[in-house]
C-alpha atoms as a PDB file:
ATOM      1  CA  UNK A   1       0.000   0.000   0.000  1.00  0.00           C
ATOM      2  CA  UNK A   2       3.047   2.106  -0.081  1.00  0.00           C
ATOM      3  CA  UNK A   3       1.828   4.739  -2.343  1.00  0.00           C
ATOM      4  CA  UNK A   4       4.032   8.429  -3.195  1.00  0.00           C
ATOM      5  CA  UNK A   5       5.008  10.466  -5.911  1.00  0.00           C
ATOM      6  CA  UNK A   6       6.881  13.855  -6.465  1.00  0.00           C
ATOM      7  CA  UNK A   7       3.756  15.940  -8.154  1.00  0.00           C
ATOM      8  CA  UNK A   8       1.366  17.759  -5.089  1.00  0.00           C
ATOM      9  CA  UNK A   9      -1.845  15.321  -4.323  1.00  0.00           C
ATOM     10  CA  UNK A  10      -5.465  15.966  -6.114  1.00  0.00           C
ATOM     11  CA  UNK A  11      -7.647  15.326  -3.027  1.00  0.00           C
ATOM     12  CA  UNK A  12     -11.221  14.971  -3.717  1.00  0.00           C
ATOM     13  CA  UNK A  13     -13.347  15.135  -0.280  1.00  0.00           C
ATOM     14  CA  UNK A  14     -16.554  15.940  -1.456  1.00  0.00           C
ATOM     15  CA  UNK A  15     -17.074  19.336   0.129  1.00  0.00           C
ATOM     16  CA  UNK A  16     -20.866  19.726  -0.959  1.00  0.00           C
ATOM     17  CA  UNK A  17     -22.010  16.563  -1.608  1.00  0.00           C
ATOM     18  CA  UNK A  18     -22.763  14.240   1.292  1.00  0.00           C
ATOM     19  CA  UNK A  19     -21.768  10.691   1.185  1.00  0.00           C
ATOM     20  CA  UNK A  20     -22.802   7.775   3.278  1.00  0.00           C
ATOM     21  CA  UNK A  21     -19.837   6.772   5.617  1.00  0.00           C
ATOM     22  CA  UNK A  22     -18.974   3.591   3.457  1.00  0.00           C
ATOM     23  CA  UNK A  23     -16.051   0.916   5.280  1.00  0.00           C
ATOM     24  CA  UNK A  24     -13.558  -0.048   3.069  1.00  0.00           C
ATOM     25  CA  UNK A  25     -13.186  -3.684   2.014  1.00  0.00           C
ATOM     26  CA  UNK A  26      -9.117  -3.840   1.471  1.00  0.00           C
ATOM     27  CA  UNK A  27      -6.289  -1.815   0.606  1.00  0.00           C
ATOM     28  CA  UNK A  28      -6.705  -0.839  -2.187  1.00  0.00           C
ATOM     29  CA  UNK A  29      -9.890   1.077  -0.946  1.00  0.00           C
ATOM     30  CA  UNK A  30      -7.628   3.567   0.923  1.00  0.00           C
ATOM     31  CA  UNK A  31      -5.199   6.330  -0.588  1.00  0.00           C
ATOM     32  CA  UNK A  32      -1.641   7.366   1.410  1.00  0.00           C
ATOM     33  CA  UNK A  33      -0.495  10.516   0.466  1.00  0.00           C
ATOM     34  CA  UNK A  34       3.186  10.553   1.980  1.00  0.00           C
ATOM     35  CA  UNK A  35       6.062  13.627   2.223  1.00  0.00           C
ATOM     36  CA  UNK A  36       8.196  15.253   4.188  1.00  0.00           C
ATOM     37  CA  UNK A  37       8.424  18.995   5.773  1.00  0.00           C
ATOM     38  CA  UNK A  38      11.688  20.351   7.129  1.00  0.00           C
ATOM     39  CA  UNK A  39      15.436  21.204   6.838  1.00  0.00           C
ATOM     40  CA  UNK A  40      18.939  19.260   8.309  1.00  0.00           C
ATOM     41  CA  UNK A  41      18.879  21.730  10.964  1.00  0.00           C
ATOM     42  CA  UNK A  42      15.493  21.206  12.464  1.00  0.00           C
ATOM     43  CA  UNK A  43      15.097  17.630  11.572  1.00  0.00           C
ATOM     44  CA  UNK A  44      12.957  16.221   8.972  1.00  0.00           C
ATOM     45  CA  UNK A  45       9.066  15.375  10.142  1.00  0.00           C
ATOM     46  CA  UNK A  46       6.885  13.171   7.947  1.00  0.00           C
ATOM     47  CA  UNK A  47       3.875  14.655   6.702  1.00  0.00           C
ATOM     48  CA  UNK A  48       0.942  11.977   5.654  1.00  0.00           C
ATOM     49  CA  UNK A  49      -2.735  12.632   4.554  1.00  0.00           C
ATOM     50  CA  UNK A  50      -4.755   9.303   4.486  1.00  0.00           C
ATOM     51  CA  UNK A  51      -7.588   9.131   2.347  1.00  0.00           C
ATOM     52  CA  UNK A  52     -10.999   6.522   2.150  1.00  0.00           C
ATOM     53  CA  UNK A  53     -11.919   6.658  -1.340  1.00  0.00           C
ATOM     54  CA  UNK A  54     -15.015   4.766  -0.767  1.00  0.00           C
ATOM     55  CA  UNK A  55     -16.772   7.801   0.762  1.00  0.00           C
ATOM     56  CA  UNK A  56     -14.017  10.593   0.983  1.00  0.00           C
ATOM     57  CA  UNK A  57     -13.612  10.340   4.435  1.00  0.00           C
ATOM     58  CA  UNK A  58     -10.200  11.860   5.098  1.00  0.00           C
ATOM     59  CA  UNK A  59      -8.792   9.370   8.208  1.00  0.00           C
ATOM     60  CA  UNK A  60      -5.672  11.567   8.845  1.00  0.00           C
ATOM     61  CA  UNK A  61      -4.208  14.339   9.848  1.00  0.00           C
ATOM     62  CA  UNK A  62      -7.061  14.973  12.968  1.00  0.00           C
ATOM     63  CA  UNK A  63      -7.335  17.268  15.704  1.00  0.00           C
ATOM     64  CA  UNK A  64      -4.371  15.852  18.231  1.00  0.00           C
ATOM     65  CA  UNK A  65      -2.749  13.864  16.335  1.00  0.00           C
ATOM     66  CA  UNK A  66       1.055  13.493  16.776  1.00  0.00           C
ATOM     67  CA  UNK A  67       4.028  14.341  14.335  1.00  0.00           C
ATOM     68  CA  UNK A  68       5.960  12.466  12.596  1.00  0.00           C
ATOM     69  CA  UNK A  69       9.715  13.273  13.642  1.00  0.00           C
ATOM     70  CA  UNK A  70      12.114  14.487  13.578  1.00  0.00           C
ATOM     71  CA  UNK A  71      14.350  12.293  11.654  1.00  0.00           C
ATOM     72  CA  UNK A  72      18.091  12.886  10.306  1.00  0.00           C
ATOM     73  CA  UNK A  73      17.202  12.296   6.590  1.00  0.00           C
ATOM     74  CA  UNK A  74      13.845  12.950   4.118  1.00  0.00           C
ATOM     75  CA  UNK A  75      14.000   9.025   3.116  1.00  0.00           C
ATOM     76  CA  UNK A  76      13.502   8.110   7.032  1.00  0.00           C
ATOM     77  CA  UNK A  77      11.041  10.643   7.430  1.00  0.00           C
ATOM     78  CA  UNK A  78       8.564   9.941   4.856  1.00  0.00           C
ATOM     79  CA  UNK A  79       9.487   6.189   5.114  1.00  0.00           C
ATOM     80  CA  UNK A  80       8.133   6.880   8.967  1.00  0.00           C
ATOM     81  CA  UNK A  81       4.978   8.314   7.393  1.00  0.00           C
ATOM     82  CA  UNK A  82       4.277   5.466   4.823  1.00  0.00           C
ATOM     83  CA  UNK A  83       4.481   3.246   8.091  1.00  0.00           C
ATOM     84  CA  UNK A  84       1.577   5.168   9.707  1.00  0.00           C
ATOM     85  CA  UNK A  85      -0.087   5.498   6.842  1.00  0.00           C
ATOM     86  CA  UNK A  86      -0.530   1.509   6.518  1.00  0.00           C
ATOM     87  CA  UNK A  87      -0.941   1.078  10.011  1.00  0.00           C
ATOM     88  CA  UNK A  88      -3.999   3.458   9.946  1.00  0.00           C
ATOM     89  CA  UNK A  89      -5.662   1.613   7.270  1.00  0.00           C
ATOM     90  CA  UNK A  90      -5.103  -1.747   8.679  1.00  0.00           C
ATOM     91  CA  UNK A  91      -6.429  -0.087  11.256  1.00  0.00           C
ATOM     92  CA  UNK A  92      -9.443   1.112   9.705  1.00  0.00           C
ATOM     93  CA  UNK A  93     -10.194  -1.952   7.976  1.00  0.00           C
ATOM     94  CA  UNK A  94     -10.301  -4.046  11.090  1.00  0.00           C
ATOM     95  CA  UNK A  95     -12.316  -1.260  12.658  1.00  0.00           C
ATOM     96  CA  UNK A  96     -13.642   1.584  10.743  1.00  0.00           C
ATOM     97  CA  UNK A  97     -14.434   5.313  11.523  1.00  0.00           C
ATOM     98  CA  UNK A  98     -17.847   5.586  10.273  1.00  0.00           C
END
């Protein structure tokens, strides 16, 4: 499910239309948006947007949660966020946020 790429994410949350809250069924039902924010001075923190494309439902960032880092290079950091990122849709499938 490790999913990145070096051109900004199209996110599509369906601002004015409402969706029923729909579980996902595997992996594949789930998008990971993965990057890094940061310089060698300040440390590198993984940045992560985590996405259910069955309904829109955008699982993370929410209020509270943690960062990601710091971390000594970009690789570790968004390599850091790719782990979250799977372990909040494993996560999600076992239990999901409806």
């Amino acid at each position: 499910m490790n999913q990145s790429s070096g051109r900004r994410p199209k996110l599509v949350l369906y601002p004015t239309r409402t969706m029923t809250p729909t579980p996902g069924t595997s992996e594949d039902d789930f998008q990971i948006y993965a990057s890094y924010r940061g310089s060698s001075a300040s440390g590198f923190f993984g940045t992560l947007k985590v996405v259910r494309k069955t309904d829109g439902k955008l699982l993370f960032p929410f209020d509270g949660a943690d960062s990601i880092g710091p971390f000594p290079s970009k690789a570790a950091a968004v390599a850091a966020a790719l782990d979250r990122g799977d372990e909040l849709v494993k996560a999600d499938l076992a239990r999901p946020e409806l």
